[in-house]
Every structure is written in structure tokens, then in C-alpha cells.
N, C-alpha and C. Protein backbone atom coordinates (compact mmCIF):
# COMPACT_ATOMS: atom_id res chain seq x y z
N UNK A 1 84.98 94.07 70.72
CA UNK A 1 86.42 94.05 70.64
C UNK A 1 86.83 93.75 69.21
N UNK A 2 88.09 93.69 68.95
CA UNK A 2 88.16 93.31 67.56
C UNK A 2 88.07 92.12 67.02
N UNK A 3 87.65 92.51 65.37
CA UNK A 3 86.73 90.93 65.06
C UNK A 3 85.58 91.26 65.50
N UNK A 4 84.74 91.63 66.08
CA UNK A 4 83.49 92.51 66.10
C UNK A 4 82.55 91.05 67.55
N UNK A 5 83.77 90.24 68.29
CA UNK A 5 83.42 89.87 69.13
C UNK A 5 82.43 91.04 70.29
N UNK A 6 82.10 89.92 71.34
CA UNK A 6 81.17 90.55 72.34
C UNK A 6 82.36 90.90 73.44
N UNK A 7 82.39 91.77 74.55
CA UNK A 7 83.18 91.71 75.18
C UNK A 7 82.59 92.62 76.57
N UNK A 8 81.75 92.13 76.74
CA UNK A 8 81.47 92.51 78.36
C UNK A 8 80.43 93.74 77.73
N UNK A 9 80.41 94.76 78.81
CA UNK A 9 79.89 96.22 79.29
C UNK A 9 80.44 96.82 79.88
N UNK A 10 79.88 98.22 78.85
CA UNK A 10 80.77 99.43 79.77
C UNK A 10 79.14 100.60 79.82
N UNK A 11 79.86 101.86 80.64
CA UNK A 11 78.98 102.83 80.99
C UNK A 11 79.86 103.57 81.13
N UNK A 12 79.83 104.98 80.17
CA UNK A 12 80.32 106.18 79.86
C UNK A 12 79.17 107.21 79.67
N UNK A 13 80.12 108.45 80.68
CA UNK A 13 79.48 109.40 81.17
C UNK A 13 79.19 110.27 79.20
N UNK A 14 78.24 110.75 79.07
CA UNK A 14 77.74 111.48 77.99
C UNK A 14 78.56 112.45 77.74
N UNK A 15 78.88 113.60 78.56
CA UNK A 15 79.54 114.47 78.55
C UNK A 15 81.12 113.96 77.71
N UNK A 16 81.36 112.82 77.74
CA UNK A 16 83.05 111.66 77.51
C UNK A 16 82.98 112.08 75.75
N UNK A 17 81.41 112.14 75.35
CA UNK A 17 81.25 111.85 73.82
C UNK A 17 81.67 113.23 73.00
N UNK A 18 82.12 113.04 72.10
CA UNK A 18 82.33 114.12 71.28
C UNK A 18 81.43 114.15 70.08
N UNK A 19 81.10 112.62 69.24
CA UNK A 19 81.32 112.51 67.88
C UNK A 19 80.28 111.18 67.94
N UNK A 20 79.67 110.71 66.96
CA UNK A 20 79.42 109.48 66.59
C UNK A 20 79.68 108.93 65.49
N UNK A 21 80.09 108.11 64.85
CA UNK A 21 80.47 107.87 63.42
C UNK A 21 79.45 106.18 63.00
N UNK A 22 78.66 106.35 62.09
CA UNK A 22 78.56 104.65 61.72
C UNK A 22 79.39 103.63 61.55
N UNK A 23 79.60 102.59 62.20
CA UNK A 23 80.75 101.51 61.76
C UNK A 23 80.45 100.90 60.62
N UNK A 24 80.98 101.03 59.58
CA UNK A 24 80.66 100.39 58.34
C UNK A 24 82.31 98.92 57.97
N UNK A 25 82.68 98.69 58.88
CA UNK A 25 83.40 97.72 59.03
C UNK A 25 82.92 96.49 59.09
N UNK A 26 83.56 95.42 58.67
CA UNK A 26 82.96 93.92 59.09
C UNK A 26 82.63 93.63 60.51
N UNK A 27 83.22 94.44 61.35
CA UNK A 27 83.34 93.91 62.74
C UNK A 27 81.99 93.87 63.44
N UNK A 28 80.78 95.24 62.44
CA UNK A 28 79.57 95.27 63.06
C UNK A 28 78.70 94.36 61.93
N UNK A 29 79.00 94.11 61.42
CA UNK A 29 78.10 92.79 60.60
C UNK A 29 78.70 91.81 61.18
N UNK A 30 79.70 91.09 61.49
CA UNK A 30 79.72 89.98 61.90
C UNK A 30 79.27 90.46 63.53
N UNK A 31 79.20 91.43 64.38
CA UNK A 31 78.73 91.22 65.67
C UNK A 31 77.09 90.53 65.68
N UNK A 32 76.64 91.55 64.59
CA UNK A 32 74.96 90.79 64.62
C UNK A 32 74.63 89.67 64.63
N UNK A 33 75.71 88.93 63.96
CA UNK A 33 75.23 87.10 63.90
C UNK A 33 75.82 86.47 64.84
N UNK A 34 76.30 87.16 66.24
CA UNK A 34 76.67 86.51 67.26
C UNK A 34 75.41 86.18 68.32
N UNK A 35 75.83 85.04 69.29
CA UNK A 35 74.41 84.73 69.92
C UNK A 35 73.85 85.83 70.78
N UNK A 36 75.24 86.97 71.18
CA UNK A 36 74.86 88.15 72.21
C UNK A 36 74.76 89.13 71.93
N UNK A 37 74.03 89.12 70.13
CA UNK A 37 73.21 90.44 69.84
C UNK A 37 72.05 90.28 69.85
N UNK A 38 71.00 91.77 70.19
CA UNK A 38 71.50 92.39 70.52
C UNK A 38 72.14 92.21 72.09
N UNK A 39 73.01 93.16 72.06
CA UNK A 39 73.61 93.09 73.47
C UNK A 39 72.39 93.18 74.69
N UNK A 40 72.47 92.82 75.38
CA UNK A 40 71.14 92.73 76.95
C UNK A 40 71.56 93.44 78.14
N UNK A 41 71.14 93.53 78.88
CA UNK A 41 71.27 94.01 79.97
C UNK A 41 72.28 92.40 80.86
N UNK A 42 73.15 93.36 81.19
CA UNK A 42 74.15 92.56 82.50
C UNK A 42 73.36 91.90 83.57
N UNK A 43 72.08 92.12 83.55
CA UNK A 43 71.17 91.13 84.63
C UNK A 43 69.65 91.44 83.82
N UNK A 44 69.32 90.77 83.20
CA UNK A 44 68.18 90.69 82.49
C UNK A 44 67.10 90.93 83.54
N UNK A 45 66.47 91.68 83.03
CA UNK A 45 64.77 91.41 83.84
C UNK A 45 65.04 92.49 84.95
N UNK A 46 65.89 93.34 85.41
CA UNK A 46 66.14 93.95 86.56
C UNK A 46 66.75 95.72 86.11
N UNK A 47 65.85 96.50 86.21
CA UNK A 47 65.89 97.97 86.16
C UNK A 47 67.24 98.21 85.98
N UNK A 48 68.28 99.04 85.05
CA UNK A 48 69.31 99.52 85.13
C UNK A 48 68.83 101.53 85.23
N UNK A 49 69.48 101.39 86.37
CA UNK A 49 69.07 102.80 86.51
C UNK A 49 70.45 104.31 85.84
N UNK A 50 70.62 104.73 84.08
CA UNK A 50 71.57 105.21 84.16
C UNK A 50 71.42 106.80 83.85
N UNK A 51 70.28 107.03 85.09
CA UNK A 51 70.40 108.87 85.49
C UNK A 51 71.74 109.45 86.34
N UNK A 52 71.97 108.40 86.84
CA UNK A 52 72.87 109.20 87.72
C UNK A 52 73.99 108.34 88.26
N UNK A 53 75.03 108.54 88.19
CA UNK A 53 76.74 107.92 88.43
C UNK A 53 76.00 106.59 89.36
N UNK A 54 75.70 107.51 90.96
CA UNK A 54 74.75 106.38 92.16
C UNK A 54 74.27 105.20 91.54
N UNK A 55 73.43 105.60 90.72
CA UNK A 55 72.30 104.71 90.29
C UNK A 55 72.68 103.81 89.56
N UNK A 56 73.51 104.16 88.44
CA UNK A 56 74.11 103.25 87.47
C UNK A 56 74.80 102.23 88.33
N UNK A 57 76.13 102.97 89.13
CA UNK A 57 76.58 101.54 90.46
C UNK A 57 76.05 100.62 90.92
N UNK A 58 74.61 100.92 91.43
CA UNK A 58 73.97 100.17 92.41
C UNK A 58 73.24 99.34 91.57
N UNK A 59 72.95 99.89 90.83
CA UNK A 59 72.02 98.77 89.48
C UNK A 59 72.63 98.03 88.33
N UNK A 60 74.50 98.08 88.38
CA UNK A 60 75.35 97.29 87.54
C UNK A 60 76.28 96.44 88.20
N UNK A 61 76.36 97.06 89.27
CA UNK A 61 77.77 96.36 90.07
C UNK A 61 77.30 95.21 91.05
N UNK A 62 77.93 94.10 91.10
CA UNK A 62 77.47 92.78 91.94
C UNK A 62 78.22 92.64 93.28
N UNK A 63 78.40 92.53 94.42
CA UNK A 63 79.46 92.07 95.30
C UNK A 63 80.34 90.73 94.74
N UNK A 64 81.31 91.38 94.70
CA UNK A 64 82.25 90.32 94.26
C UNK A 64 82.50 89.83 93.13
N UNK A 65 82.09 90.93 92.15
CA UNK A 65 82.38 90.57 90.78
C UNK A 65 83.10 92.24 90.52
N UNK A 66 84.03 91.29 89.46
CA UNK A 66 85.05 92.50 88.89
C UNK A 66 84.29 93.32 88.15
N UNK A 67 85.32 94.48 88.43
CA UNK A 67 85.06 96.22 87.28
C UNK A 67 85.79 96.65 87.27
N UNK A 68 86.29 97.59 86.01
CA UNK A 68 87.18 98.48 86.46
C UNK A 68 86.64 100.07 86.38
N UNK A 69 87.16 101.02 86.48
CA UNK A 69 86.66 102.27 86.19
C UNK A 69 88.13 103.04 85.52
N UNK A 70 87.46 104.08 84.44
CA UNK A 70 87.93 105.04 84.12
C UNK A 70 88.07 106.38 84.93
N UNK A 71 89.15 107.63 85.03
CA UNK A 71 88.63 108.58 85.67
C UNK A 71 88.94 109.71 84.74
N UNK A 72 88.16 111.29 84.94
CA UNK A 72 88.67 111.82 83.77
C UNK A 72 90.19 112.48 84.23
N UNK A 73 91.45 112.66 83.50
CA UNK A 73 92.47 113.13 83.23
C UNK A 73 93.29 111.84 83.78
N UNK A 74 92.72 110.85 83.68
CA UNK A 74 93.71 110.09 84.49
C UNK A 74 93.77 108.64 82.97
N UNK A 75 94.29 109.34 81.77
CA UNK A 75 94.11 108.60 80.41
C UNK A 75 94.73 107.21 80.37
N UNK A 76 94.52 106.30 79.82
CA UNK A 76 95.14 105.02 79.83
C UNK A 76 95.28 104.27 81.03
N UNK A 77 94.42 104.61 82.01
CA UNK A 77 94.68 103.83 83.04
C UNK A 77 93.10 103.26 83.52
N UNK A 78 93.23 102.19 83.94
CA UNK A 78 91.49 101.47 84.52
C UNK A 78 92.16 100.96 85.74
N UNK A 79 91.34 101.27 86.80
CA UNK A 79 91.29 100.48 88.21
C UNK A 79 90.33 99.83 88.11
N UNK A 80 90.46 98.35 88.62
CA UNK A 80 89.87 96.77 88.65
C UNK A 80 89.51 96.49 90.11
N UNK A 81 88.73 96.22 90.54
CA UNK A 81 88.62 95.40 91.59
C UNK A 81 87.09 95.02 91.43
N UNK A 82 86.27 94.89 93.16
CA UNK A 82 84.87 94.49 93.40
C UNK A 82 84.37 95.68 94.39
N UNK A 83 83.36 96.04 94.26
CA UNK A 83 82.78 97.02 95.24
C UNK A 83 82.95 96.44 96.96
N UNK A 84 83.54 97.88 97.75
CA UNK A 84 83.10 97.79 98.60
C UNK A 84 82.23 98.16 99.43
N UNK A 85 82.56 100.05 99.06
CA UNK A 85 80.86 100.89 99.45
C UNK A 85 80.96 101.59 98.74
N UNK A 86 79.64 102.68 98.96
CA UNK A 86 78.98 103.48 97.89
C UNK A 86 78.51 104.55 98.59
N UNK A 87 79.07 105.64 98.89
CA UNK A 87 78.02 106.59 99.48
C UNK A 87 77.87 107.76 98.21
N UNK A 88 76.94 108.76 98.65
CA UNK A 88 76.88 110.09 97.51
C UNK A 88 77.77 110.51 96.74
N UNK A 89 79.27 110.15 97.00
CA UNK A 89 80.33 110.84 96.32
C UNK A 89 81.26 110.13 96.42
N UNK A 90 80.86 109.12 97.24
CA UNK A 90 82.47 108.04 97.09
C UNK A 90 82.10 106.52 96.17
N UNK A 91 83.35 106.26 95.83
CA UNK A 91 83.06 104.75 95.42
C UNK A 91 84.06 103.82 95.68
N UNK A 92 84.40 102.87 96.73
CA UNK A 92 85.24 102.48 97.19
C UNK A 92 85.22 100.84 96.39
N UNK A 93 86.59 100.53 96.06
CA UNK A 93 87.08 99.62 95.32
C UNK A 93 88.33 98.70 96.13
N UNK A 94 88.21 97.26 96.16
CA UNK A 94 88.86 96.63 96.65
C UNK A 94 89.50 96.30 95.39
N UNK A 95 90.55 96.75 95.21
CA UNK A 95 91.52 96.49 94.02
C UNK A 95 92.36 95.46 93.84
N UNK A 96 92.52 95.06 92.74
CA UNK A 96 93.05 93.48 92.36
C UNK A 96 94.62 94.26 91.39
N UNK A 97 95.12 94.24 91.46
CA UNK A 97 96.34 94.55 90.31
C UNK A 97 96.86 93.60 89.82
N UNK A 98 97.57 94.37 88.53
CA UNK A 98 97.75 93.40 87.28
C UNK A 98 98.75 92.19 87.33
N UNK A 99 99.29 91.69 88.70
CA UNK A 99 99.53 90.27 88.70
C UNK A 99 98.60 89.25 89.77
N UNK A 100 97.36 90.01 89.75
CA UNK A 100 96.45 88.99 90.06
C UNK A 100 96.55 89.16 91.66
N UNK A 101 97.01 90.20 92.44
CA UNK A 101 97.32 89.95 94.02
C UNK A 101 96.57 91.00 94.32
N UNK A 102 95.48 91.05 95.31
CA UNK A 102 94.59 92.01 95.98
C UNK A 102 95.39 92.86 96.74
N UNK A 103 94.89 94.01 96.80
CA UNK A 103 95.05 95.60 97.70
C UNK A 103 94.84 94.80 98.83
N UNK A 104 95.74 95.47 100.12
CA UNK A 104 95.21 95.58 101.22
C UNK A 104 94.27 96.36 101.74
N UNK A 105 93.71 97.19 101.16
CA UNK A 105 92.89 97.56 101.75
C UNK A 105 91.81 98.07 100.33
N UNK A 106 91.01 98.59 100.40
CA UNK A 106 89.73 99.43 99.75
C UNK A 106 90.24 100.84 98.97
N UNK A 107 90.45 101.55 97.89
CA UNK A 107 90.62 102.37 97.75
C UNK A 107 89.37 103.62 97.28
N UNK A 108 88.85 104.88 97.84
CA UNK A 108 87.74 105.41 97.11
C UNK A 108 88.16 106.42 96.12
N UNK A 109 87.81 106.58 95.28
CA UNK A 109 87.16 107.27 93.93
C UNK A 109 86.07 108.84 94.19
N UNK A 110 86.39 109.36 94.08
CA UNK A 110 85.00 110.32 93.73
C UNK A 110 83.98 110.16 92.64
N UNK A 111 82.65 109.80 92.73
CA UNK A 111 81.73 109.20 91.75
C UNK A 111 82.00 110.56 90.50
N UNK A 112 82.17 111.64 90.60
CA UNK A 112 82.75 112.98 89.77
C UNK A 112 83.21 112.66 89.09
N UNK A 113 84.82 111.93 89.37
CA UNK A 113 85.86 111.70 88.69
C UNK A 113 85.34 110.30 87.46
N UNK A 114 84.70 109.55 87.75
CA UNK A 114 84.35 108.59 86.45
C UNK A 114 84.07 108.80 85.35
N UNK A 115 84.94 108.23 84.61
CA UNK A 115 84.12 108.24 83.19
C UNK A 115 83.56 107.17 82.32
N UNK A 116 84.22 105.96 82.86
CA UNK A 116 84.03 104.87 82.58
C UNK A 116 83.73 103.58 83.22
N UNK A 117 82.77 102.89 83.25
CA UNK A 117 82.64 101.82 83.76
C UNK A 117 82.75 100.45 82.89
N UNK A 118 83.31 99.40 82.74
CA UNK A 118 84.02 98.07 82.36
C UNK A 118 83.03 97.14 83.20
N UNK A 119 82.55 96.19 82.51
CA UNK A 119 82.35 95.01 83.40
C UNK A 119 82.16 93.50 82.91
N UNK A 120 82.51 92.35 83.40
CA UNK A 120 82.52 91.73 82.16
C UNK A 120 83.21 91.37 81.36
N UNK A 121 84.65 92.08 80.78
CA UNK A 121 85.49 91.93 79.75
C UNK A 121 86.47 90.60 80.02
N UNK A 122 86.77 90.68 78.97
CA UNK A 122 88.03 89.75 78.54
C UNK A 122 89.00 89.17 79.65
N UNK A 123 89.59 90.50 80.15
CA UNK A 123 90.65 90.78 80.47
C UNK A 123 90.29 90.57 82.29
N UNK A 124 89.14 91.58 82.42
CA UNK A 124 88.74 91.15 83.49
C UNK A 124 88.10 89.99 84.29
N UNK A 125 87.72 88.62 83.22
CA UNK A 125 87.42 87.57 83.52
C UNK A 125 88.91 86.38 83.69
N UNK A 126 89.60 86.99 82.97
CA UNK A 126 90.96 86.58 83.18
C UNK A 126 91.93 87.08 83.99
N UNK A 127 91.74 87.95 84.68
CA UNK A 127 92.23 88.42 86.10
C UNK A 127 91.25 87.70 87.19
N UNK A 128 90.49 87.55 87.20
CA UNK A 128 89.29 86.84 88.40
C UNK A 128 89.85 85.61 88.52
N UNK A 129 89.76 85.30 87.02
CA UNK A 129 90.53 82.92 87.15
C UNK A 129 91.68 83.30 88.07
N UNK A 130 92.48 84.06 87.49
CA UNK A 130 93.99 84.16 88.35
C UNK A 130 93.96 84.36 89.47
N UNK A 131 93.13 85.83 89.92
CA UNK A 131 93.54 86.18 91.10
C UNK A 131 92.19 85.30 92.54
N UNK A 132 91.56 84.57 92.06
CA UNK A 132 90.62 84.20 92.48
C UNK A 132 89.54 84.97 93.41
N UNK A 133 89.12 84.45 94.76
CA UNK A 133 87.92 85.43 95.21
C UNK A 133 88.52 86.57 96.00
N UNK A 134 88.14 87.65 96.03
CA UNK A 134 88.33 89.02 96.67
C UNK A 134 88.72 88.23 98.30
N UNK A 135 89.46 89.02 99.06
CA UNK A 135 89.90 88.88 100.53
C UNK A 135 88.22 88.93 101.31
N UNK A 136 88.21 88.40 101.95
CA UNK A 136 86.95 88.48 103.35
C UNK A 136 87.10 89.55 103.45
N UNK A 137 85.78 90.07 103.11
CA UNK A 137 85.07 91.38 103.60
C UNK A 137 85.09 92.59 102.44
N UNK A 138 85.97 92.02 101.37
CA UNK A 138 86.08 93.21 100.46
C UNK A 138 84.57 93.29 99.63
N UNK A 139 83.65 92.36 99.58
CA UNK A 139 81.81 93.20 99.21
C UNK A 139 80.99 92.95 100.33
N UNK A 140 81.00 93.80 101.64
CA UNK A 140 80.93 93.67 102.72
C UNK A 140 79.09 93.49 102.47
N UNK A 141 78.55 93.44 103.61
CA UNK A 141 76.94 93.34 103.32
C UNK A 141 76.55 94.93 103.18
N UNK A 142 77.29 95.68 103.46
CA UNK A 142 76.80 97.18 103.01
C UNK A 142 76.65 97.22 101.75
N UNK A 143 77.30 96.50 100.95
CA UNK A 143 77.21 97.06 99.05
C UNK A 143 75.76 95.57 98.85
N UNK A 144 75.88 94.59 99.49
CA UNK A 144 74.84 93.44 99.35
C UNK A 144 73.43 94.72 99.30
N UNK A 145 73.11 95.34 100.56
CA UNK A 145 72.04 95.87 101.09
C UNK A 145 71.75 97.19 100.09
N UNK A 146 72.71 97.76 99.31
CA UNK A 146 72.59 98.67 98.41
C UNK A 146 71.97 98.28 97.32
N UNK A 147 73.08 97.35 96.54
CA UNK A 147 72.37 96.07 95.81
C UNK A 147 71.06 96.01 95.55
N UNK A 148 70.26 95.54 96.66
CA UNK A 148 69.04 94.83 97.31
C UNK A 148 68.01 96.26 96.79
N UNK A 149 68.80 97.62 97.58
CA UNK A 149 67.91 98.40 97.11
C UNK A 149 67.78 98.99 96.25
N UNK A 150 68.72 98.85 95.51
CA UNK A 150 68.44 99.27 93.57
C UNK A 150 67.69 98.53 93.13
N UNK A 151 67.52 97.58 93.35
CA UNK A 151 66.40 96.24 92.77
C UNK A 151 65.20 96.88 93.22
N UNK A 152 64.86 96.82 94.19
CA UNK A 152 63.57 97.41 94.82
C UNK A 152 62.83 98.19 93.99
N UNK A 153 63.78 99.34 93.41
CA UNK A 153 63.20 100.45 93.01
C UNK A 153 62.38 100.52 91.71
């Protein structure tokens, strides 16, 4: 983020990239002398699988911890919540909005439509203090047991 702080993880689809440029700004010299370079894996010691939209989910996302996602044509906007399920093409999100008050219900996503995955950030650790824990049942044991089996693998 700026100031060349640490600020969570993200996962963007390849196809998203156009360009790469070197940062020759202070922001990437002072990131190096922070304690969370280099940056690590969001669960150390445990396979991140990022072949495929599925895989990346099941091997980044926690029950009950915030994310948001990007979708493509849908610019300037991130949906936040905690997983609820995951099948081949869906990705269902118990959504938190921006004064901290949970969805009634689950909303799904097409895993297609992503372009971005958030986790971790700033913003999103400061929506969690506020809005506190997800409603009963919103990371049901179906996303636990998914979880379980991305680890496995």
C-alpha cells in the first residue's frame, strides 16, 4: 500500500495483466526492510494451489475469515464477506457491507467472473473489528470439509 507498507494478499487472474513495469520508487526499498518481506504464503507450510480459480479458493480462503473479490467489467467495486460454498462454477459469499452489517443471506459469483482476490487487507481487518463474527452458518462445515481437502492434496 502506500509508503511501501505490507497489506494483506491478493490473487489476480493472468489474463488481468497487461504490462509490468519495475518500481523504482521508495515504496519498494523501504518494503524490503519490513519484517513481512519477503512476503509468505497466507498459511505457511501448506500447498497454495494457483492452477485454477477452484484451487486457489480452497487453498487461500479460511471459514470465517474475510475476502473480497473482484469481477471482470464490474470496475471499482470488491465484494467482502467469508466463504460459504464452492462448487465448479460457483462461489458463494456471505457478504458483510460497508457499514459493517451482514447479508441475509449468501450471495454466488461465477468462479469465470473473478479477477481478483483480497485477503488480509487493511480495510478488511477493519470491517471484521466492526462488523464482528459472520451470522451462524455463514462458513458452514461444507467450505470446513473443502478446506480440509485442499490441504490433503
Amino acid at each position: 500500500m502506500d509508503g511501501g507498507f505490507f497489506d494483506g494478499h491478493l490473487a489476480i487472474r493472468l489474463d488481468e495483466v497487461n504490462s509490468i513495469r519495475v518500481d523504482s520508487s521508495f515504496e519498494s526499498t523501504f518494503a524490503r526492510t519490513q519484517p513481512e518481506w519477503p512476503p509468505a504464503s497466507k498459511h505457511p507450510g501448506e500447498h497454495v494451489d494457483l492452477d485454477t480459480t477452484f484451487g486457489m479458493l480452497t487453498s487461500l480462503l479460511r471459514a470465517g475469515e474475510l475476502f473480497g473479490i473482484e469481477r471482470n467489467k464490474k470496475y471499482d467495486a470488491t465484494w467482502i464477506g467469508v466463504p460459504n460454498e464452492l462448487t465448479r462454477r460457483w462461489l458463494y459469499i456471505w457478504e458483510v457491507r460497508p457499514d459493517a452489517s451482514w447479508h441475509e443471506h449468501p450471495q454466488g459469483y461465477r468462479l469465470g467472473s473473478l479477477t481478483m482476490v483480497t485477503m488480509n487487507d487493511h480495510y478488511q481487518r477493519g470491517l471484521a473489528a466492526v462488523a464482528g463474527p459472520a451470522p451462524a452458518g455463514a462458513s458452514p462445515s461444507t467450505w470446513a470439509a473443502a478446506d480440509r481437502a485442499s490441504k490433503a492434496r
